[in-house]
N, C-alpha and C. Protein backbone atom coordinates (compact mmCIF):
# COMPACT_ATOMS: atom_id res chain seq x y z
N UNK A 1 15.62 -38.02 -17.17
CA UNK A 1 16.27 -36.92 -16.49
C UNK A 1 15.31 -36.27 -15.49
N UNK A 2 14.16 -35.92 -15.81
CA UNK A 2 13.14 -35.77 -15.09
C UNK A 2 13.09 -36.29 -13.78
N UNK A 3 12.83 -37.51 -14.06
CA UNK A 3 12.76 -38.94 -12.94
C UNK A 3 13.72 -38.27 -12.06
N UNK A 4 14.92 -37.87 -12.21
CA UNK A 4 16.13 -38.00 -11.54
C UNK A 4 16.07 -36.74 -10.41
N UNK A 5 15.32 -35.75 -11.20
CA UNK A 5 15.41 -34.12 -10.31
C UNK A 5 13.82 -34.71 -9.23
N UNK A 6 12.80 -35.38 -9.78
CA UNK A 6 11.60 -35.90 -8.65
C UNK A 6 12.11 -36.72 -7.78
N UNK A 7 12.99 -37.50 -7.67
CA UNK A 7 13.86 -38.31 -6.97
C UNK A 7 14.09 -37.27 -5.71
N UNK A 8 15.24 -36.81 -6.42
CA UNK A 8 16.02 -35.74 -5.37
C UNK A 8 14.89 -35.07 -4.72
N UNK A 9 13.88 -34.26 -5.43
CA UNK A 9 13.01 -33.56 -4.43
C UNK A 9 12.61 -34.15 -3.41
N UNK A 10 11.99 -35.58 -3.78
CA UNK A 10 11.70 -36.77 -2.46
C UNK A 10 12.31 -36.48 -1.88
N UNK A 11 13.89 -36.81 -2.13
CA UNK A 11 14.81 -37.31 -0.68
C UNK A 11 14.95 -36.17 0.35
N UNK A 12 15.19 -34.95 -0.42
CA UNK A 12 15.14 -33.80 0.09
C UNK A 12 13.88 -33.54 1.05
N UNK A 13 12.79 -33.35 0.61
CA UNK A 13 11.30 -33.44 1.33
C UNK A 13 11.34 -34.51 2.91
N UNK A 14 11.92 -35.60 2.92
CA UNK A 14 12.14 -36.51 3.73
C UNK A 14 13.31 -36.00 4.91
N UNK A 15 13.86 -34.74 4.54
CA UNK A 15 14.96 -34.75 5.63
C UNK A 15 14.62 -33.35 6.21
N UNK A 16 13.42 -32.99 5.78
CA UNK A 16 12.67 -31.70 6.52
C UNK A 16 12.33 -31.98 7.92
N UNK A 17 12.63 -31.11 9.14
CA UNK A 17 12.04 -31.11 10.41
C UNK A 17 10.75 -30.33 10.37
N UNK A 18 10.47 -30.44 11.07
CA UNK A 18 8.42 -29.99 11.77
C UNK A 18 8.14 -28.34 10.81
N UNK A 19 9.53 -27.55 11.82
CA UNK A 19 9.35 -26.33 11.79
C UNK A 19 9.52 -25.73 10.52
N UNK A 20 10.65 -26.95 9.70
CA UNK A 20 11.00 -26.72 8.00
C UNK A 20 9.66 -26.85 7.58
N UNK A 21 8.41 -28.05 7.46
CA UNK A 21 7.51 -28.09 7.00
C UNK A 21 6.60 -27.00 7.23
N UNK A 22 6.21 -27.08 8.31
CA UNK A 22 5.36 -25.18 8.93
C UNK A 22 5.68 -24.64 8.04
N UNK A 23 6.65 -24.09 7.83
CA UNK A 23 7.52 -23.31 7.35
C UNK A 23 7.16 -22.74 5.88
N UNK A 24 7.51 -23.89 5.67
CA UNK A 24 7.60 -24.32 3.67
C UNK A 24 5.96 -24.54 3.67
N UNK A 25 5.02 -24.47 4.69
CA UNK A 25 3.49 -24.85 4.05
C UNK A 25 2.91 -23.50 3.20
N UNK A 26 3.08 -22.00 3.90
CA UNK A 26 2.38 -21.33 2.94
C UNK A 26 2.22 -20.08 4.48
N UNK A 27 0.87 -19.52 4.04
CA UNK A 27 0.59 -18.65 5.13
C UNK A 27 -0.15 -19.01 6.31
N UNK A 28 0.22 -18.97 7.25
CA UNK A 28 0.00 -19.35 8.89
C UNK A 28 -1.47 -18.93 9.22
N UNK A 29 -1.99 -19.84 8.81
CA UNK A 29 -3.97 -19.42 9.15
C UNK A 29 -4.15 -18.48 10.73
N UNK A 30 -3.00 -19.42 12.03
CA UNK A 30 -3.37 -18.90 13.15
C UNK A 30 -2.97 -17.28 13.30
N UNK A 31 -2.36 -16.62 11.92
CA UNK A 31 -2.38 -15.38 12.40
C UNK A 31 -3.65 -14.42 11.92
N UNK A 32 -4.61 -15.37 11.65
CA UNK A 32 -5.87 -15.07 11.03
C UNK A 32 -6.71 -14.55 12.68
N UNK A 33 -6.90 -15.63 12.75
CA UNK A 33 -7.79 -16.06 14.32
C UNK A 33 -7.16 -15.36 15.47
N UNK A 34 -5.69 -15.11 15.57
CA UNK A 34 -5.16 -14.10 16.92
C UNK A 34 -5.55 -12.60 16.79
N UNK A 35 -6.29 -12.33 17.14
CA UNK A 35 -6.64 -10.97 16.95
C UNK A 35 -5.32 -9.72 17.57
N UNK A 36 -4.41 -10.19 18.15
CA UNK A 36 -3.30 -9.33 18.76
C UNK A 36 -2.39 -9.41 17.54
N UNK A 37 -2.16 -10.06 17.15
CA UNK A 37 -1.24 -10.36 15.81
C UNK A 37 -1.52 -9.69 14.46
N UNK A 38 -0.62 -8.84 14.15
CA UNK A 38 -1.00 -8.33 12.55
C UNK A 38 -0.80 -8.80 11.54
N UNK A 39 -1.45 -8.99 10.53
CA UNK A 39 -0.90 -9.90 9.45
C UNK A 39 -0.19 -8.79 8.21
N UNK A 40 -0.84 -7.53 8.57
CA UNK A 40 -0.12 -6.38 7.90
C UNK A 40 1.48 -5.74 8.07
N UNK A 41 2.23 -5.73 6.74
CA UNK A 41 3.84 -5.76 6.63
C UNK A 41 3.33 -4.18 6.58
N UNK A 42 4.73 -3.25 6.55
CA UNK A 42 4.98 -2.48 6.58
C UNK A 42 5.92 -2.24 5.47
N UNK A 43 5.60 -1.25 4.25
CA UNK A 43 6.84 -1.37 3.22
C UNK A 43 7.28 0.33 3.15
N UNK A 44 8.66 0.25 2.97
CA UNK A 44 9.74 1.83 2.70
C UNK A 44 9.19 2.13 1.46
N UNK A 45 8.90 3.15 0.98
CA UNK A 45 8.89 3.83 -0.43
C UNK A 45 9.78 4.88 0.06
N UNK A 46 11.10 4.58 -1.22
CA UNK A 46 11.94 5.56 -0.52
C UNK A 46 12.08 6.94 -1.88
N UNK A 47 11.91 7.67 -1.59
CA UNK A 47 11.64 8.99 -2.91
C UNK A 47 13.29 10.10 -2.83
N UNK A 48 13.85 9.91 -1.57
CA UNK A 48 14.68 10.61 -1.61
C UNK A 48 15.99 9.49 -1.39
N UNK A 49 17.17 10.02 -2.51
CA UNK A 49 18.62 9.27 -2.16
C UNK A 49 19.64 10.18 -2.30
N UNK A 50 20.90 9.75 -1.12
CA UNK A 50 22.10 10.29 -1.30
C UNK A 50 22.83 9.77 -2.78
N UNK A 51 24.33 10.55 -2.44
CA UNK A 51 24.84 10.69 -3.80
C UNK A 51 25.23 8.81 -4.36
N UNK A 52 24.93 7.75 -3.09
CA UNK A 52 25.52 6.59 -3.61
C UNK A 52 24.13 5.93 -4.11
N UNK A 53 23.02 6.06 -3.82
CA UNK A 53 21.59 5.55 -4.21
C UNK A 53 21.33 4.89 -2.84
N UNK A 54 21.45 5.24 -1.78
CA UNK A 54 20.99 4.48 -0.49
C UNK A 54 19.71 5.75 -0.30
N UNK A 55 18.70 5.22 0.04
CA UNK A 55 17.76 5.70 1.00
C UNK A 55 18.11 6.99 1.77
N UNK A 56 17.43 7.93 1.36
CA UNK A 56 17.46 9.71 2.93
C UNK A 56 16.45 10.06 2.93
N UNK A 57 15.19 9.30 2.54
CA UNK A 57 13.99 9.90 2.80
C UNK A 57 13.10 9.41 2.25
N UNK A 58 11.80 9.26 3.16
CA UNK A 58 10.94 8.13 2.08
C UNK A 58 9.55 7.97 2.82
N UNK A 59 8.91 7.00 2.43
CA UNK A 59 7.14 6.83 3.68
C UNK A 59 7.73 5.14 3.62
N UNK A 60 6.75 5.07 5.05
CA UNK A 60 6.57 3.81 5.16
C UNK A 60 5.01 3.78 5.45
N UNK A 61 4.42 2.66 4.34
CA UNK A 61 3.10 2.51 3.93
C UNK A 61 2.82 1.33 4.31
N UNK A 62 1.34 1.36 5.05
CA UNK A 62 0.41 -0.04 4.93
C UNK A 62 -0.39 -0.78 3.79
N UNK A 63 -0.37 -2.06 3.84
CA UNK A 63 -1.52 -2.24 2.53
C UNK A 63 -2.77 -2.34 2.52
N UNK A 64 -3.13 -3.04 1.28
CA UNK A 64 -4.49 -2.92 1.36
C UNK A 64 -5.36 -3.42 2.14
N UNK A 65 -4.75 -4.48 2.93
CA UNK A 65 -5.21 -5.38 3.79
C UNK A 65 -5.79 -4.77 5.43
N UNK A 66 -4.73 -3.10 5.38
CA UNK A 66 -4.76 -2.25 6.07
C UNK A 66 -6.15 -1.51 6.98
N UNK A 67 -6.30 -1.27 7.94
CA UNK A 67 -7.70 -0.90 8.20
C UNK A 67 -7.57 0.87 8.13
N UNK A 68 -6.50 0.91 7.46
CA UNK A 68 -6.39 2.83 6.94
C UNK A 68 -7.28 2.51 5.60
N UNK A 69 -6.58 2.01 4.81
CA UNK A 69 -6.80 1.67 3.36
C UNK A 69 -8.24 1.16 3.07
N UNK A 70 -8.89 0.16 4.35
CA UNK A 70 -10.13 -0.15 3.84
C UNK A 70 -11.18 0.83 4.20
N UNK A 71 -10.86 1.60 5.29
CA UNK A 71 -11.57 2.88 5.61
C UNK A 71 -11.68 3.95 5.05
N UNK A 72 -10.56 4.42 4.52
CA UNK A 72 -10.41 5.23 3.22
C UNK A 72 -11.40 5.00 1.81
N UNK A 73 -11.13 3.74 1.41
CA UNK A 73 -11.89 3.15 0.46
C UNK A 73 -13.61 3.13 0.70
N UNK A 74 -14.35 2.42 1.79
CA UNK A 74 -15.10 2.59 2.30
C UNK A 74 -15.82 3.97 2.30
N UNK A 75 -15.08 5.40 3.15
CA UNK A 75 -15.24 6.40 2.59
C UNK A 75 -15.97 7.01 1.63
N UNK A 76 -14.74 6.58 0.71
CA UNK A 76 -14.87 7.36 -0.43
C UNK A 76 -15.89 6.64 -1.60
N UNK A 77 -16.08 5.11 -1.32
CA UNK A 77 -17.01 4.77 -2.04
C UNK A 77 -18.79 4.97 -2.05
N UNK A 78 -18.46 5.41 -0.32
CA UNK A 78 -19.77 5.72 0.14
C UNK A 78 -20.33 7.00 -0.83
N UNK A 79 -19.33 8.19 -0.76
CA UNK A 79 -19.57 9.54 -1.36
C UNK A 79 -20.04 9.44 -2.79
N UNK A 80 -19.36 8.11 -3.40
CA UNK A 80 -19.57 8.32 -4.45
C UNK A 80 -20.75 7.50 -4.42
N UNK A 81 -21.45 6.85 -3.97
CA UNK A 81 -22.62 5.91 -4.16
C UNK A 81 -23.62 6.95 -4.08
N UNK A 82 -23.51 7.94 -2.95
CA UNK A 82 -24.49 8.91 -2.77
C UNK A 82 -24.44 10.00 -4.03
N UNK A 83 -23.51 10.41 -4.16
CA UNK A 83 -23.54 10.77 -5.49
C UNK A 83 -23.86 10.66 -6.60
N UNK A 84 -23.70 9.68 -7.06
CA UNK A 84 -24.54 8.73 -7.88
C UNK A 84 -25.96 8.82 -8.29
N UNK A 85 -26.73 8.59 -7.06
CA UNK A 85 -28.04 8.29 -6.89
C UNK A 85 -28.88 9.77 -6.30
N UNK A 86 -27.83 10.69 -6.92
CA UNK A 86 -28.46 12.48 -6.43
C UNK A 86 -28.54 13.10 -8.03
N UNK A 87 -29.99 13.05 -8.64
CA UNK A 87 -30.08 13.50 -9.84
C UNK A 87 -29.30 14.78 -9.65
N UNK A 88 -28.99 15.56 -9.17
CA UNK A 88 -28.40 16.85 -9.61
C UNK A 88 -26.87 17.00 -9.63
N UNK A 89 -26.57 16.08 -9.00
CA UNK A 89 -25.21 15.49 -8.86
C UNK A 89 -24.45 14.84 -10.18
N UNK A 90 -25.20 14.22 -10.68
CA UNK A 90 -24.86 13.21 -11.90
C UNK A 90 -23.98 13.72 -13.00
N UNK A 91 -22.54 13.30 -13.12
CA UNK A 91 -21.94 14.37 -13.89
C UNK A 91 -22.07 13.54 -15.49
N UNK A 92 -22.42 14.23 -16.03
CA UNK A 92 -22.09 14.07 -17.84
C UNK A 92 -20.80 14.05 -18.44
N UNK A 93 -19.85 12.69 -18.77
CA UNK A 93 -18.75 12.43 -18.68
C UNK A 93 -18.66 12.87 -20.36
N UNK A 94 -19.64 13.28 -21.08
CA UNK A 94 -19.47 13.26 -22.57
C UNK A 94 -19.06 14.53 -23.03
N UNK A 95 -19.39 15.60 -22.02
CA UNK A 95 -18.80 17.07 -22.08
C UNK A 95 -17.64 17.41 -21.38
N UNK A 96 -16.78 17.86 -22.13
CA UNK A 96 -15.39 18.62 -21.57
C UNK A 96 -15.37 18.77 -19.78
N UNK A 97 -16.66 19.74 -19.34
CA UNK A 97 -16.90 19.84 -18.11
C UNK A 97 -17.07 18.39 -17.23
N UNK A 98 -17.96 18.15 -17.59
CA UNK A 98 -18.00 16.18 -17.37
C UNK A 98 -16.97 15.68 -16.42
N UNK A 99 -16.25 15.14 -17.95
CA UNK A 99 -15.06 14.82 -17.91
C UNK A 99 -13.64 14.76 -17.20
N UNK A 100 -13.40 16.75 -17.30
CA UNK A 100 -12.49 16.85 -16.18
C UNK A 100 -13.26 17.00 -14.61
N UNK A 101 -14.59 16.97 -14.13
CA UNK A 101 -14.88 16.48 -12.90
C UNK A 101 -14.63 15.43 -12.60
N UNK A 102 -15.03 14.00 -13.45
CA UNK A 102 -14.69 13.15 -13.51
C UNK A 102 -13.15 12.24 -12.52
N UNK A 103 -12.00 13.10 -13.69
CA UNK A 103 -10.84 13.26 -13.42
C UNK A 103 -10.66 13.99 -12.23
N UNK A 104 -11.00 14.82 -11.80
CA UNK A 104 -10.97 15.43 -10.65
C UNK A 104 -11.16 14.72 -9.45
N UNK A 105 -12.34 14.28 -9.23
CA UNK A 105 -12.73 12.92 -8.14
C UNK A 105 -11.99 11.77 -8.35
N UNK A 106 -11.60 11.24 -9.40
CA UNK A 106 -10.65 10.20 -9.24
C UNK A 106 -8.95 10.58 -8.34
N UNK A 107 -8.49 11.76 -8.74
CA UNK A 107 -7.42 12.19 -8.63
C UNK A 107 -7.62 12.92 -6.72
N UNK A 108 -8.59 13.27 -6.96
CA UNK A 108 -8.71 13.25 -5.07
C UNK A 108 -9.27 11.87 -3.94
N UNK A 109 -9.65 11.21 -4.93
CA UNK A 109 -9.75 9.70 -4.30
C UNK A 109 -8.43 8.79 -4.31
N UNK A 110 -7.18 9.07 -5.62
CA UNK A 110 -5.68 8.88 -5.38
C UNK A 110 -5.33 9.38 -3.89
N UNK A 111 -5.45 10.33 -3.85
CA UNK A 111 -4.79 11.86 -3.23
C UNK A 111 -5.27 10.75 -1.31
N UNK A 112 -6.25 11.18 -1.16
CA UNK A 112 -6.64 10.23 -0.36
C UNK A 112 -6.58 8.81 0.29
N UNK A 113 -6.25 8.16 -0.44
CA UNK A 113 -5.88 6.80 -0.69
C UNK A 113 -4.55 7.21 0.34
N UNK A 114 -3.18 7.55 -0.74
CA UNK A 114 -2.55 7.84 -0.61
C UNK A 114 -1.59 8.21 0.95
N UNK A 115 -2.45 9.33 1.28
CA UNK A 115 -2.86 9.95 2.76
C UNK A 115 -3.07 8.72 3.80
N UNK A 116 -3.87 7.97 3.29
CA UNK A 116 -4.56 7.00 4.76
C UNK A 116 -3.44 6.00 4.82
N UNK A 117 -2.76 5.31 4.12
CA UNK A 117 -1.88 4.44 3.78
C UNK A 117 -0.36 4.90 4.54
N UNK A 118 -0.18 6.53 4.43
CA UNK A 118 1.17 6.64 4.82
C UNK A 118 1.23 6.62 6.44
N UNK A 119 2.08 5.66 7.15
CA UNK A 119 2.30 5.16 8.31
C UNK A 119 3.66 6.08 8.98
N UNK A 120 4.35 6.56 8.30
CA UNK A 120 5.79 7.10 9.22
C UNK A 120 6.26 7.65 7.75
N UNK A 121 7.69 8.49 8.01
CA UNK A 121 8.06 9.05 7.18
C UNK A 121 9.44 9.08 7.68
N UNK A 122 10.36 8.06 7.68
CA UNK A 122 12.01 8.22 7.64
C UNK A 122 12.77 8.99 6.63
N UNK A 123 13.33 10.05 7.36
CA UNK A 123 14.10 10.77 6.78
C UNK A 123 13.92 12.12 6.57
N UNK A 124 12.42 12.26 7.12
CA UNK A 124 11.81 13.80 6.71
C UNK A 124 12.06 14.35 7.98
N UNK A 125 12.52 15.42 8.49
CA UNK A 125 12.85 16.04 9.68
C UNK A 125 12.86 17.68 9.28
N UNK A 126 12.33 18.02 10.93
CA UNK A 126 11.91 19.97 10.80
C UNK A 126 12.77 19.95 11.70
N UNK A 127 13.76 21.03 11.38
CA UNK A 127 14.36 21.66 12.57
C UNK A 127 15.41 20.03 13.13
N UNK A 128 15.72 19.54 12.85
CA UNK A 128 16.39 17.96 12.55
C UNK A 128 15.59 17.51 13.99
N UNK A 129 14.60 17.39 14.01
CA UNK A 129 13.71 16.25 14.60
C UNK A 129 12.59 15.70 13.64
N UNK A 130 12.25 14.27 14.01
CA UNK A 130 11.83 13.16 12.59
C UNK A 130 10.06 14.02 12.68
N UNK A 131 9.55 14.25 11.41
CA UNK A 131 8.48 14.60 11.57
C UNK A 131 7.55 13.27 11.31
N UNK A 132 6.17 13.78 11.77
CA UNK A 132 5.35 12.26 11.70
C UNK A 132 4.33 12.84 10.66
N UNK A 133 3.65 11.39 10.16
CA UNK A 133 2.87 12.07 8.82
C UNK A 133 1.55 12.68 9.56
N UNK A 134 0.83 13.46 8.90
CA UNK A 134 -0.93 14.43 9.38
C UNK A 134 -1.29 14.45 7.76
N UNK A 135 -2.50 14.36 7.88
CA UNK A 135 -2.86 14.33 6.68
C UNK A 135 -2.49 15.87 5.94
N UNK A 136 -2.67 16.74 6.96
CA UNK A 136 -2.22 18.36 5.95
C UNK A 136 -1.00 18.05 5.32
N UNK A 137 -0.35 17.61 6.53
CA UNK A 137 1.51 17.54 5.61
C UNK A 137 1.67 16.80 4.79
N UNK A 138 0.95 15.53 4.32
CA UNK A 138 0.91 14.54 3.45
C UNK A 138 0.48 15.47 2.33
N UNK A 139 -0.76 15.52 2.47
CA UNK A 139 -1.17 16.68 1.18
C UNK A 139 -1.17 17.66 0.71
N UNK A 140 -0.27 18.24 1.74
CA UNK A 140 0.73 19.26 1.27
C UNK A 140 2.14 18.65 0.25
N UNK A 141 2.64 17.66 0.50
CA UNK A 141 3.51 16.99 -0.16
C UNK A 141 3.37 16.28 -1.55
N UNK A 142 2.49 16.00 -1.36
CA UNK A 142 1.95 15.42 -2.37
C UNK A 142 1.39 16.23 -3.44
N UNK A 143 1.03 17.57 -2.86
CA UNK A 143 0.52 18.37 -4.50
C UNK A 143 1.50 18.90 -4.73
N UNK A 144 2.69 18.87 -4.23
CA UNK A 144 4.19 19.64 -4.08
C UNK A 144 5.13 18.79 -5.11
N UNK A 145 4.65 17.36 -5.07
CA UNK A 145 5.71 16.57 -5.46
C UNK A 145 4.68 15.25 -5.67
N UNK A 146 3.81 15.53 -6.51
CA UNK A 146 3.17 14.49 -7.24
C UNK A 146 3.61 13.27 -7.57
N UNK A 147 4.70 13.06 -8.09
CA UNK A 147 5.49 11.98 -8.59
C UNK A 147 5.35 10.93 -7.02
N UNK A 148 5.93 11.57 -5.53
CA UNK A 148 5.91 10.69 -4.95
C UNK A 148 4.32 9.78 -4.27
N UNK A 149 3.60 10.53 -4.58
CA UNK A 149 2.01 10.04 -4.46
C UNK A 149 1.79 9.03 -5.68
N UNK A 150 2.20 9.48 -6.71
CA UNK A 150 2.35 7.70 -7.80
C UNK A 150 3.12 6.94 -7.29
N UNK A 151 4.03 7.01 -6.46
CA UNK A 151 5.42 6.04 -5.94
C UNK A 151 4.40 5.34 -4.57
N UNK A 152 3.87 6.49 -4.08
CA UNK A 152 3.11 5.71 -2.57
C UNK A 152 2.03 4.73 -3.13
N UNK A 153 1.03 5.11 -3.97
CA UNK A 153 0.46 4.26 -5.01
C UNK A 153 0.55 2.65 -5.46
N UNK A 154 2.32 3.21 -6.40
CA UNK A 154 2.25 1.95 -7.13
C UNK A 154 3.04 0.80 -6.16
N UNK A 155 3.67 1.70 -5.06
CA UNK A 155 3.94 0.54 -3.89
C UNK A 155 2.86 -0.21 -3.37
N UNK A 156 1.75 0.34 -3.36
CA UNK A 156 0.21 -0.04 -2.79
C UNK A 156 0.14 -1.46 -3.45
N UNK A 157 0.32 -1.06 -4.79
CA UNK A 157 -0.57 -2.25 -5.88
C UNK A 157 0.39 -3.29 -5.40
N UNK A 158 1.56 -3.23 -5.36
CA UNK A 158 2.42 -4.38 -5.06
C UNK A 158 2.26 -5.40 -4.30
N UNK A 159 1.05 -6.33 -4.26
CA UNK A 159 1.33 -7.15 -2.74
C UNK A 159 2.54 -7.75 -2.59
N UNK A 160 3.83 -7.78 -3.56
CA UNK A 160 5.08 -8.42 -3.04
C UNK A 160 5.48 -7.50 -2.07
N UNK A 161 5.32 -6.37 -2.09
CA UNK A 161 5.89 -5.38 -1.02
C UNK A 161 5.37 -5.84 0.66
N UNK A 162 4.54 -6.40 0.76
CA UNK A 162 4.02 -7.08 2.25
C UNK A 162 4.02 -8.31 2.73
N UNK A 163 4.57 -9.00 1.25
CA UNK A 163 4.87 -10.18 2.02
C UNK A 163 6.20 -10.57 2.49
N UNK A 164 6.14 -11.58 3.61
CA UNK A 164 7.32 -11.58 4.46
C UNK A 164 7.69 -13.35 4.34
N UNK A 165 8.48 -14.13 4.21
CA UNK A 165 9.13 -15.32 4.35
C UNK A 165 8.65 -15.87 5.46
């Protein structure tokens, strides 16, 4: 039975044109090497819906692949490297105080993340013209409505969210 479905795949494989094969190979190296060409998708995180569950408001985010996201990261890893290596700086994660600093810098390195990633904002409008994201208004939103900064987030982690067919 086996035999029978490898068969068919053959015959099938054999009646592919050029552009089917391209196609069906995987990811297109030459959009590596074109420097005009982005290889970065653009994905909706949508946080707000009307009464049927369609989309009224939402971010549209870059990934990690993003030169927001690696600059951000970059950033913030710098601060913390210097930090690190500043005896007076050095927080003691074993005391209460510690601890929630700890948590604190992680949760503004979210917060941040977050911020550099958001690209547009469909659906959000002042005065009914579309507003564009600034980092104040982002993080104004975001300590407003926390939940959608885990949503901008866990869209992040997703690389299915950027890839395209």
């Amino acid at each position: 039975m086996a035999a029978f479905f490898i068969l068919i795949l053959i015959k099938k494989a054999n009646y592919m044109n050029n552009a089917q094969m391209i196609a069906s190979a995987g990811f297109d190296i030459s959009l590596l090497n074109d420097a005009n060409k982005s290889v970065d998708q653009v994905h909706l995180v949508s946080v707000l819906f009307d009464e049927d569950g369609a989309h009224k408001a939402g971010f549209e985010i870059v990934s990690k692949n993003s030169d927001q996201y690696r600059a951000v990261i970059r950033e913030t890893s710098v601060v913390a490297i210097k930090r690190s290596v500043q005896k007076s700086k050095q927080i003691d994660a074993k005391t209460d105080e510690g601890a929630a600093e700890l948590y604190d810098l992680a949760e503004n390195r979210n917060l941040k993340i977050a911020i550099a990633v958001v690209v547009g904002m469909p659906g959000f409008v002042d005065k009914g013209v579309q507003v564009q994201p600034s980092p104040a208004l982002l993080k104004a939103i975001f300590e407003k409505m926390p939940s959608w900064q885990e949503k901008v987030l866990a869209a992040l982690e997703a690389d299915g969210n950027f890839l395209t067919v």
